[in-house]
Protein backbone atom coordinates (compact mmCIF):
# COMPACT_ATOMS: atom_id res chain seq x y z
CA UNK A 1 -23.39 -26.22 -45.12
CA UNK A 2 -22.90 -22.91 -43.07
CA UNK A 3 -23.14 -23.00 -39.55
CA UNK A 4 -24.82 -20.86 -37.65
CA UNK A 5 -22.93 -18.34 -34.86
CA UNK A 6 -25.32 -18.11 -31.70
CA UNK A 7 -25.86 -14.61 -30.59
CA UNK A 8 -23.69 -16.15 -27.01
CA UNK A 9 -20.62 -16.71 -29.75
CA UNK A 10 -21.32 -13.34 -31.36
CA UNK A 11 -21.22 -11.69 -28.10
CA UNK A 12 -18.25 -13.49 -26.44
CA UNK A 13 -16.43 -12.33 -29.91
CA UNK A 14 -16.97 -8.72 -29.28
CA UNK A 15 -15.89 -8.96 -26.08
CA UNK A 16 -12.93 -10.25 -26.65
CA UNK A 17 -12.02 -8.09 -29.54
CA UNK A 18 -12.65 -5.19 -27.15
CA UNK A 19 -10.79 -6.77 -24.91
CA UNK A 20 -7.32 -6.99 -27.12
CA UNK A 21 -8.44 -3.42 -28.28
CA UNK A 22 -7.67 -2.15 -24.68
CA UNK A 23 -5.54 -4.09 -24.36
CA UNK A 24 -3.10 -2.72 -27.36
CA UNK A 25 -4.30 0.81 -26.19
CA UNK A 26 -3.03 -0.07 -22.60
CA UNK A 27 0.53 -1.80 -23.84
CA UNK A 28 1.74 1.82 -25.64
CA UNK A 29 2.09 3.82 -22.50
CA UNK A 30 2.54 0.57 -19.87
CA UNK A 31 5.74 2.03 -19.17
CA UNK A 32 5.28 5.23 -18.46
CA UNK A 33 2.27 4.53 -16.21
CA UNK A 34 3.86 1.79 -14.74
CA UNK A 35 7.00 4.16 -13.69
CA UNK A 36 4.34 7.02 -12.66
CA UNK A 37 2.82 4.88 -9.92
CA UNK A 38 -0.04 7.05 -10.05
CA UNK A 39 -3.97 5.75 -8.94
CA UNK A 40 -5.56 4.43 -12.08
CA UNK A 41 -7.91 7.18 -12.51
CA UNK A 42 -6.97 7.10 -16.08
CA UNK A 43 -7.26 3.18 -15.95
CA UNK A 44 -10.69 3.17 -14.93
CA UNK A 45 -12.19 5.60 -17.54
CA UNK A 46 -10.32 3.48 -20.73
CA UNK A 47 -12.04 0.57 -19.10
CA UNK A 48 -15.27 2.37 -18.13
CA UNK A 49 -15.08 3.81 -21.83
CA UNK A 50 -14.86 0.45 -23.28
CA UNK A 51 -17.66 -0.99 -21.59
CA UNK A 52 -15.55 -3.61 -19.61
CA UNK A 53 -16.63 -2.75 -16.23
CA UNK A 54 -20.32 -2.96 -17.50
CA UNK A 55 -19.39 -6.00 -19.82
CA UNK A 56 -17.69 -7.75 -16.81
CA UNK A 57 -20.65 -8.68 -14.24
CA UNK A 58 -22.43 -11.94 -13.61
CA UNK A 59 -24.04 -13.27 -16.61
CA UNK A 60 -27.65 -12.69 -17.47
CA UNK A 61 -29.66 -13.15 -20.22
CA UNK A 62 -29.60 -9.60 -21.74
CA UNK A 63 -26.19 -8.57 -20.09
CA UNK A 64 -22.96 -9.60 -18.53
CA UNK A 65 -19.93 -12.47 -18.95
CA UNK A 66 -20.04 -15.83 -18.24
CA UNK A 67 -17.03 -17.33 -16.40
CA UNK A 68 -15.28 -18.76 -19.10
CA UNK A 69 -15.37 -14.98 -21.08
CA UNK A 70 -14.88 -12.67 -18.26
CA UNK A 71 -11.41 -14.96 -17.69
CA UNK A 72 -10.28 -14.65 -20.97
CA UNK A 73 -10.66 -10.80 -21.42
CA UNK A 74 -8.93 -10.31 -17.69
CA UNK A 75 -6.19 -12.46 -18.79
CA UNK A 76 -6.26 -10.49 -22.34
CA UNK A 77 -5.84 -7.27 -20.42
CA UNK A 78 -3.12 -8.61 -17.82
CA UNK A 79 -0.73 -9.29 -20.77
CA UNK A 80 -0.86 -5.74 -21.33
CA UNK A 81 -0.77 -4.76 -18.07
CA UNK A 82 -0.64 -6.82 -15.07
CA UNK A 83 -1.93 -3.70 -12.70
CA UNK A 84 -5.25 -3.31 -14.70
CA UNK A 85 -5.60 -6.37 -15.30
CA UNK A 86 -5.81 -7.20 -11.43
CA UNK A 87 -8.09 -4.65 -10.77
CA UNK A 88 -9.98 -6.25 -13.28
CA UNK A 89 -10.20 -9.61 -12.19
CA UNK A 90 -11.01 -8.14 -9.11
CA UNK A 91 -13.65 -6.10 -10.01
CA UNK A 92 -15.40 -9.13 -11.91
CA UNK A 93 -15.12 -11.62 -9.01
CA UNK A 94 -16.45 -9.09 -6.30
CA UNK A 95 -19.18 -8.02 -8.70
CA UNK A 96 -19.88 -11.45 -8.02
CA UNK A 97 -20.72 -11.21 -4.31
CA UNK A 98 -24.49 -9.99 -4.61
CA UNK A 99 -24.82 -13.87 -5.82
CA UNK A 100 -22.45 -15.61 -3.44
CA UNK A 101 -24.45 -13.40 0.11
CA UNK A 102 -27.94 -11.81 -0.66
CA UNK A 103 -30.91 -13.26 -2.04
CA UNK A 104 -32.01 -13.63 -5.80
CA UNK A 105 -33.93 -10.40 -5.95
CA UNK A 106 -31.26 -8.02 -4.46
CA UNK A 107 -28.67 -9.47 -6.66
CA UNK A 108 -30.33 -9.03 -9.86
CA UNK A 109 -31.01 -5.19 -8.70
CA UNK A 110 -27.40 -4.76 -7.23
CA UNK A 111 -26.02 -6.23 -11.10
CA UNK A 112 -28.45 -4.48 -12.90
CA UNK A 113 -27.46 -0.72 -11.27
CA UNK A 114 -23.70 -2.43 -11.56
CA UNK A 115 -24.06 -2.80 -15.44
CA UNK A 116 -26.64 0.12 -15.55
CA UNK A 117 -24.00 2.56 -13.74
CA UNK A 118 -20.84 1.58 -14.82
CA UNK A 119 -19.92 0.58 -10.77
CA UNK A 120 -15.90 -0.60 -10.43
CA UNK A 121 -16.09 -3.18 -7.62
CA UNK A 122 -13.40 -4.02 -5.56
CA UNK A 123 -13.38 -5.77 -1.84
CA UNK A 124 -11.29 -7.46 0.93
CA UNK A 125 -13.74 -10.27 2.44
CA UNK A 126 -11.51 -12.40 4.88
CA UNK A 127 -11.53 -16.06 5.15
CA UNK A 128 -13.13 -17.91 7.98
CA UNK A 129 -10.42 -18.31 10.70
CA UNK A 130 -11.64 -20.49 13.66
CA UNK A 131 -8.29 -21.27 14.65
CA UNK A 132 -7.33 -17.99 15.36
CA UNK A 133 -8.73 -16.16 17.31
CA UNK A 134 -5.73 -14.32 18.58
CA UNK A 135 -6.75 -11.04 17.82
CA UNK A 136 -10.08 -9.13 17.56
CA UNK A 137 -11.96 -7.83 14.55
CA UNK A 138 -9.91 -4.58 12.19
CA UNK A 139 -14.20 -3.70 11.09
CA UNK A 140 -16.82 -3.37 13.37
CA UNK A 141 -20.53 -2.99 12.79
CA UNK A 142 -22.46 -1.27 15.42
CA UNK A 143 -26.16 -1.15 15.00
CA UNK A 144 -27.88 2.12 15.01
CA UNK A 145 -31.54 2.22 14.02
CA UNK A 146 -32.57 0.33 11.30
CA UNK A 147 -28.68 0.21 10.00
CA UNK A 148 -25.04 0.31 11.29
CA UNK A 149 -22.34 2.26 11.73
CA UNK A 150 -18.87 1.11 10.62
CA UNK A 151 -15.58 1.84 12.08
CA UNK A 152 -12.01 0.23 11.44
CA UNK A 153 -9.25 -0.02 8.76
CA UNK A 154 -8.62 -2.64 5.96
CA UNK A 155 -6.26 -3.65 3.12
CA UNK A 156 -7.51 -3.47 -0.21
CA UNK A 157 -4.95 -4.34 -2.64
CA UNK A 158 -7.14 -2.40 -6.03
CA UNK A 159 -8.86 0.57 -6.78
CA UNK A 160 -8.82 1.73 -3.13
CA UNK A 161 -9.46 5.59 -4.31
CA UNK A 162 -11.29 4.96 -7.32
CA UNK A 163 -13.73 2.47 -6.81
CA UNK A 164 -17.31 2.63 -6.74
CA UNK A 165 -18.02 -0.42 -4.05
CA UNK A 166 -15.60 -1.95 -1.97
CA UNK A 167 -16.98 -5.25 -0.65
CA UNK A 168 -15.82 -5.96 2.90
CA UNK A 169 -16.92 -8.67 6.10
CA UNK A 170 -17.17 -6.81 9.55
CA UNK A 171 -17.97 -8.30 12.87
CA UNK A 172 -21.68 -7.12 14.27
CA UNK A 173 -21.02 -5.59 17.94
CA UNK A 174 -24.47 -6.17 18.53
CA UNK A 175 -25.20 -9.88 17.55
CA UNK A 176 -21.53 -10.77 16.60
CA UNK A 177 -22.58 -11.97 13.25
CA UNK A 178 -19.98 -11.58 10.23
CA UNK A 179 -22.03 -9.11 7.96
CA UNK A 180 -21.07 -9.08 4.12
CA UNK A 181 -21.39 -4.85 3.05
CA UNK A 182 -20.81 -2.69 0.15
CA UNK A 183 -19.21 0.92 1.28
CA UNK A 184 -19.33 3.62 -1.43
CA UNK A 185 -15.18 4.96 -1.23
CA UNK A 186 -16.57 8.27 -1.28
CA UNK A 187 -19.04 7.83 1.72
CA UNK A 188 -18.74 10.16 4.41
CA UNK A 189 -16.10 9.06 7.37
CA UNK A 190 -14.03 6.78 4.58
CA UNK A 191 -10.78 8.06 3.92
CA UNK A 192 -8.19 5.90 1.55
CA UNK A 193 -4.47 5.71 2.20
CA UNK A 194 -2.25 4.65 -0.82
CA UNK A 195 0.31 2.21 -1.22
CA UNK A 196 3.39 4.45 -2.51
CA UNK A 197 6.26 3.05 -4.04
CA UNK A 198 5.15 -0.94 -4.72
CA UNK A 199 7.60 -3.24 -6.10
CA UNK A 200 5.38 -4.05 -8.79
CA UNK A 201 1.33 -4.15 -9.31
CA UNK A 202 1.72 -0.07 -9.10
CA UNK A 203 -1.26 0.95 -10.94
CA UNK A 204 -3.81 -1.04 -9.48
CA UNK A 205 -4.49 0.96 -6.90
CA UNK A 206 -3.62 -0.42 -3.37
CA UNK A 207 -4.04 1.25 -0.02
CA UNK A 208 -5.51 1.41 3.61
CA UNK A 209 -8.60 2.27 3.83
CA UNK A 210 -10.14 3.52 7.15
CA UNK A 211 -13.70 3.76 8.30
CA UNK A 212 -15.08 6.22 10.68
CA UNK A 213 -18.50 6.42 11.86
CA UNK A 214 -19.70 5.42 8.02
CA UNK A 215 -23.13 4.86 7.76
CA UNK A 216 -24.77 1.45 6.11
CA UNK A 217 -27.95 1.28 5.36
CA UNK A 218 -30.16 -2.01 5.27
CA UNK A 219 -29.39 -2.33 1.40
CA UNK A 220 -25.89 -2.33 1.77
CA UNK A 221 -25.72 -5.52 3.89
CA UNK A 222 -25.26 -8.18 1.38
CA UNK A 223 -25.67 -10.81 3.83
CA UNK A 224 -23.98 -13.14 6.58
CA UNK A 225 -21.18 -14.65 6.51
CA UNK A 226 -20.49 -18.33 8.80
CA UNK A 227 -17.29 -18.00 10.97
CA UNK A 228 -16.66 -21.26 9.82
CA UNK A 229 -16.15 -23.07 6.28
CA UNK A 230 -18.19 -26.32 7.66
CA UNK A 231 -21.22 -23.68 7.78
CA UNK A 232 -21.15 -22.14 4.64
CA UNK A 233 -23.48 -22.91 2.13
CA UNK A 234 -21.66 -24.51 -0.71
CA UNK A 235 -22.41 -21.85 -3.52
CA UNK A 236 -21.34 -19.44 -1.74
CA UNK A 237 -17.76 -21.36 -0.74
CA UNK A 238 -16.90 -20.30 -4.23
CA UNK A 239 -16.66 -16.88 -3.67
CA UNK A 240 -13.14 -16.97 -2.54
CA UNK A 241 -11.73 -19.98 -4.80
CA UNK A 242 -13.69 -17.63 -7.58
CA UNK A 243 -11.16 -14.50 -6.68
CA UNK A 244 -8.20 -16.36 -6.53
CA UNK A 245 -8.89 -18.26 -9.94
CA UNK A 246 -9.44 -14.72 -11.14
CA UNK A 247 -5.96 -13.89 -9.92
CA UNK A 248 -4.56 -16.85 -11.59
CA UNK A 249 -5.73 -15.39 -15.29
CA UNK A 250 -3.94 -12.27 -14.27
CA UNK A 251 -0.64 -13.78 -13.13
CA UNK A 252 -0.54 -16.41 -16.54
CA UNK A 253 -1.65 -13.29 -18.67
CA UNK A 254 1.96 -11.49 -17.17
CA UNK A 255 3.78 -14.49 -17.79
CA UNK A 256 1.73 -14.49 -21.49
CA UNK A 257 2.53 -10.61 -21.97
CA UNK A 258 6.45 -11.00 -20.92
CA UNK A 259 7.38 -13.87 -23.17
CA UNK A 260 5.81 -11.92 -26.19
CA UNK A 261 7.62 -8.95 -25.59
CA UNK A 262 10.63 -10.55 -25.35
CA UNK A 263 10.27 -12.62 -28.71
CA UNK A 264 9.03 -9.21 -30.21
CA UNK A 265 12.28 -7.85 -29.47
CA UNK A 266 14.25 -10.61 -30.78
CA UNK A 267 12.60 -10.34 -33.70
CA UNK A 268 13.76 -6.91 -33.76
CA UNK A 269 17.11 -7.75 -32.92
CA UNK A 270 17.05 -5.71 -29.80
CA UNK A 271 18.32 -8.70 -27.95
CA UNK A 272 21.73 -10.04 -26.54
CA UNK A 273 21.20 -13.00 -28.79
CA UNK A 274 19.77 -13.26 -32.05
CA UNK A 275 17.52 -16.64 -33.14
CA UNK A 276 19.88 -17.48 -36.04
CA UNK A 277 23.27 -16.98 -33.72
CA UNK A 278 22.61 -19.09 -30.96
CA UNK A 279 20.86 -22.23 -31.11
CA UNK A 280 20.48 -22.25 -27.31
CA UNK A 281 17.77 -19.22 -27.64
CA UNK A 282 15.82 -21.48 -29.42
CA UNK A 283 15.80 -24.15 -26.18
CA UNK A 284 15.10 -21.49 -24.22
CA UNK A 285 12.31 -19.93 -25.69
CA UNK A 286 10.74 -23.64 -26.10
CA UNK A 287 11.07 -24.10 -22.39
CA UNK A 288 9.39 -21.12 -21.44
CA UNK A 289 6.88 -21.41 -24.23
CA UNK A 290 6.01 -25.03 -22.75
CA UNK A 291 6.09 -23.62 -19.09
CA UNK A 292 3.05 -20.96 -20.31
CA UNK A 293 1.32 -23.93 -22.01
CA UNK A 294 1.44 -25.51 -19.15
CA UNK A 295 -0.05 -23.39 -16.77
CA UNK A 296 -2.38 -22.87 -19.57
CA UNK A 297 -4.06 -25.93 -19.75
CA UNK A 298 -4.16 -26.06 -15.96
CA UNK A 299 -5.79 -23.08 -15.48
CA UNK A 300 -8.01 -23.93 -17.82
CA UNK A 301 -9.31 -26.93 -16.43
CA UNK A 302 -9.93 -24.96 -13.42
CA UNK A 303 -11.96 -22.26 -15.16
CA UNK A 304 -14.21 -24.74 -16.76
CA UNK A 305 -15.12 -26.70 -12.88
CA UNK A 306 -15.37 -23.09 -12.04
CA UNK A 307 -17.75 -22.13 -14.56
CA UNK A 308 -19.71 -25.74 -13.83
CA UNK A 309 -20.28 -24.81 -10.26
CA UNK A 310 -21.17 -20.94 -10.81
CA UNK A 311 -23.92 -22.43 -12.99
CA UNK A 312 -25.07 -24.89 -11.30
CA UNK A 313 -25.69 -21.92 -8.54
CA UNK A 314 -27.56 -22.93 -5.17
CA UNK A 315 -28.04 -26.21 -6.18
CA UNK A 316 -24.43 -26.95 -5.88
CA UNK A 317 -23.45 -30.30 -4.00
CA UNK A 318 -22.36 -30.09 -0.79
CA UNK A 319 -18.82 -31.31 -1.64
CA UNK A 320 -18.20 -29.85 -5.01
CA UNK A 321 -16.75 -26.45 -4.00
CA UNK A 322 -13.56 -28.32 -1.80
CA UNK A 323 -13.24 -29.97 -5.48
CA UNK A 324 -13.22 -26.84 -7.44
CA UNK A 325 -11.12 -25.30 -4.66
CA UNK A 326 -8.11 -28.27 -5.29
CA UNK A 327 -8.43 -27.41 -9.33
CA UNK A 328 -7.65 -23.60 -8.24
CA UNK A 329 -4.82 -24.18 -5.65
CA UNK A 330 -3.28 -26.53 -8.44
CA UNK A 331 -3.42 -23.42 -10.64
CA UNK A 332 -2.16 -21.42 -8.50
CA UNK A 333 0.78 -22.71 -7.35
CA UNK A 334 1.32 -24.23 -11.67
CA UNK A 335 0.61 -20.23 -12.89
CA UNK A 336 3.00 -18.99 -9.40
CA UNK A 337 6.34 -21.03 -10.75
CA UNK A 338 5.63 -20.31 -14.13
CA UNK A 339 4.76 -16.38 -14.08
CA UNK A 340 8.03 -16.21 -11.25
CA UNK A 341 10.27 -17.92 -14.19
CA UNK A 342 9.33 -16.88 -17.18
CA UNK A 343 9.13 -12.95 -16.02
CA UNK A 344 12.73 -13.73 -15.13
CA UNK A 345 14.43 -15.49 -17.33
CA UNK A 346 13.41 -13.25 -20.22
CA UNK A 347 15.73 -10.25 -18.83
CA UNK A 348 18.61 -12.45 -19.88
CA UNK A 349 17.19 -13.00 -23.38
CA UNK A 350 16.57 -9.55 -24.28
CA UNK A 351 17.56 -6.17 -23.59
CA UNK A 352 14.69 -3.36 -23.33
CA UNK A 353 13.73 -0.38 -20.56
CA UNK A 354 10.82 -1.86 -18.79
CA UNK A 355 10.63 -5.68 -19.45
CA UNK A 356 11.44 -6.15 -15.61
CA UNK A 357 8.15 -4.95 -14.72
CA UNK A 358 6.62 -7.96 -15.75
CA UNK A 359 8.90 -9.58 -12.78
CA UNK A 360 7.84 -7.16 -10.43
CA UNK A 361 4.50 -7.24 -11.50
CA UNK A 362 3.76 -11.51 -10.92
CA UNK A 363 6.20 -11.34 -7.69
CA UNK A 364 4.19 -8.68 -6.05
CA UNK A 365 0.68 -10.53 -7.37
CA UNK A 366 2.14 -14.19 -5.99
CA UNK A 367 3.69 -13.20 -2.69
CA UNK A 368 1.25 -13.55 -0.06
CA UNK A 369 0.67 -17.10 -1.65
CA UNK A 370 2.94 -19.53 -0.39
CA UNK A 371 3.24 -22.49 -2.26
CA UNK A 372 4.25 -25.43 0.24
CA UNK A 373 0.49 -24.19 2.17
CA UNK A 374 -1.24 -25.02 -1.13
CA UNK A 375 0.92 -28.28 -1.45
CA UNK A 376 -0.73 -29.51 1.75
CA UNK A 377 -3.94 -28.65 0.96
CA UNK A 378 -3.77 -30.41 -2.17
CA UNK A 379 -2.42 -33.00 -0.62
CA UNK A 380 -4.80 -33.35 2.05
CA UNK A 381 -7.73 -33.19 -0.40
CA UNK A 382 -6.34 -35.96 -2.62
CA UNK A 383 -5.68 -38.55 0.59
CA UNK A 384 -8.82 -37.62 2.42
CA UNK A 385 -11.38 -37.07 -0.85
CA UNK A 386 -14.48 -37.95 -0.86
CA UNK A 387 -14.62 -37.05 3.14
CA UNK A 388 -15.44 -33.63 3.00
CA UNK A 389 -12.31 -31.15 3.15
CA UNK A 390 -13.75 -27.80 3.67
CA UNK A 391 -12.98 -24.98 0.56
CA UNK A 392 -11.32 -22.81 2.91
CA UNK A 393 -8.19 -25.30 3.46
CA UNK A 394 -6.77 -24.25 0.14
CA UNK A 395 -7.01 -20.36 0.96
């Protein structure tokens, strides 16, 4: 007997073969672009082209990627290239955000427009920090009329030029409310300062960008934002756990991409060792191998609690997302030590221009994650569970 493939199969399929398409169309110039350091203007339209950016937004029932899909294609495209595939992952979880701050109706407009127009989201929304208070807001909101006006500078690590909403959290002068807003890069007032000369992650697109006197409307505000974890309602305490499992696709899709390339080029014999000379390649390739299973299945058991939660939506227990947020911060720090080894021990197994850049690449994407943090958190979470330990102690 036959069975029959849903049209949900048929179109996570497609995806995913257009997915490894770009992804083979990304890997024959990676090195070239990668050396360039240029903005990924060129990026942007082979995703745009490809329908990813309209593929990759909150799932609905005539458009969109579940959680489980929109993983697997950023972690498809990261093995090609770790720099796209960041801005990727990025762009999914922030085209997210409609969901995790406004209200049902605004969403479905903001994703429909998003899928509609092709939008590349990226953001920097900071955590709730109500132990330090040390220094004042870098984005201020100041009422005028029936909107705002915006003034400051942040750090957005993708698509800083090229993106068509940057999702950020500024401080209301008036009320002193934490405001969740979408700026347009090309508004008036906004002017983007690139990050020249990364170690690694050089495509995606990093830079300062400052605002002066930019203009929000009323339909930009997304919504407020607690100042505190304990606040937040607990659908949208995903939203950060979300980006950062996101993150974790792109770092084990590096570690994926540089292990491949390196057996490719043993294959080839364009290595210091061959297979049949040295019996010791063989140990080494099974230890890596089983360090990117590893972090595999990990990661993986993440992205399915993730996935439960997202669909569970606003009904979401109250202590479920400090659960999900454990799963994530065990991925992380799993995916960290694997991408970190496996990027480097394959420069001593083969010999090619441009296999480093998978090094550069998942120690630039893993540095402003410090491990022994995570530990704690975990840690924490696993002595004190089922008291509540708020999301935003895994951050």
């Amino acid at each position: 007997m036959t069975t029959a493939v849903r049209p949900a199969d048929e179109q996570r399929h497609a995806l995913l073969r257009t997915a490894r398409d770009v992804a083979d169309d990304l890997a024959t110039d990676a090195i070239a672009r990668d050396q360039a350091g240029k903005p990924p203007l060129d990026e942007t339209a082979r995703l745009r082209e490809a329908g990813l950016l309209a593929a990759l937004t909150p799932p609905r029932p005539d458009r969109g990627a579940d959680w489980r899909t929109g993983c697997a294609v950023i972690r498809e495209v990261s093995a090609a290239d770790g720099s796209v595939g960041e801005a990727l992952a990025r762009h999914y979880a922030h085209a997210w955000s409609a969901r995790f701050y406004a209200g049902r109706h605004q969403a479905a407009a903001l994703e429909e427009a998003s899928a509609r127009e092709q939008w590349l989201w990226t953001g920097a929304v900071r955590n709730p920090a109500p132990d330090d208070d040390s220094a004042g807001p870098d984005l201020a909101l100041r009422p005028r009329g029936t909107g705002y006006v915006l003034n400051g500078r942040r750090s957005v690590h993708t698509a800083a030029a090229v993106a068509d909403q940057i999702v950020l959290d500024a401080v209301c002068a008036g009320t002193g409310d934490l405001l969740v807003v979408r700026i347009p890069p090309g508004a008036q007032g906004v002017t983007v300062e690139p990050a020249h000369e990364r170690l690694g992650q050089r495509v995606a697109g990093a830079g300062d960008v400052v605002f002066e006197g930019v203009a929000v409307t009323p339909e930009q505000v997304l919504g407020r934002r607690p100042h505190d974890e304990e606040s937040t309602a607990p659908f949208t305490a995903l939203a950060e756990p979300a980006l950062r499992l996101a993150l974790c696709h792109v770092g084990l899709g590096i570690a994926e991409g540089a292990l491949t390339e390196a057996r490719d080029l043993n294959r080839r014999g364009r290595a210091y060792r061959l297979p049949g000379e040295d019996p010791d390649l063989l140990l080494t390739y099974g230890e890596l191998a089983s360090a990117a299973q590893t972090a595999t299945a990990v990661v993986d058991r993440a992205t399915e609690a993730m996935a439960r939660a997202l669909d569970t939506g606003t009904h979401l227990d109250a202590e479920e997302p400090a659960d999900v947020a454990a799963l994530v911060a065990t991925a992380e720090t799993v995916t960290s030590r694997a991408a970190l080894h496996i990027t480097a021990r394959v420069l001593e197994l083969a010999d090619a221009p441009g296999l480093d850049r998978f090094w550069r690449n998942a120690r630039v994407l893993t540095a402003h994650h410090p491990a022994a943090h995570r530990l704690r958190s975990i840690g924490e979470h696993y002595l004190n569970a089922p008291h509540r330990v708020p999301a935003a102690v895994f951050r």
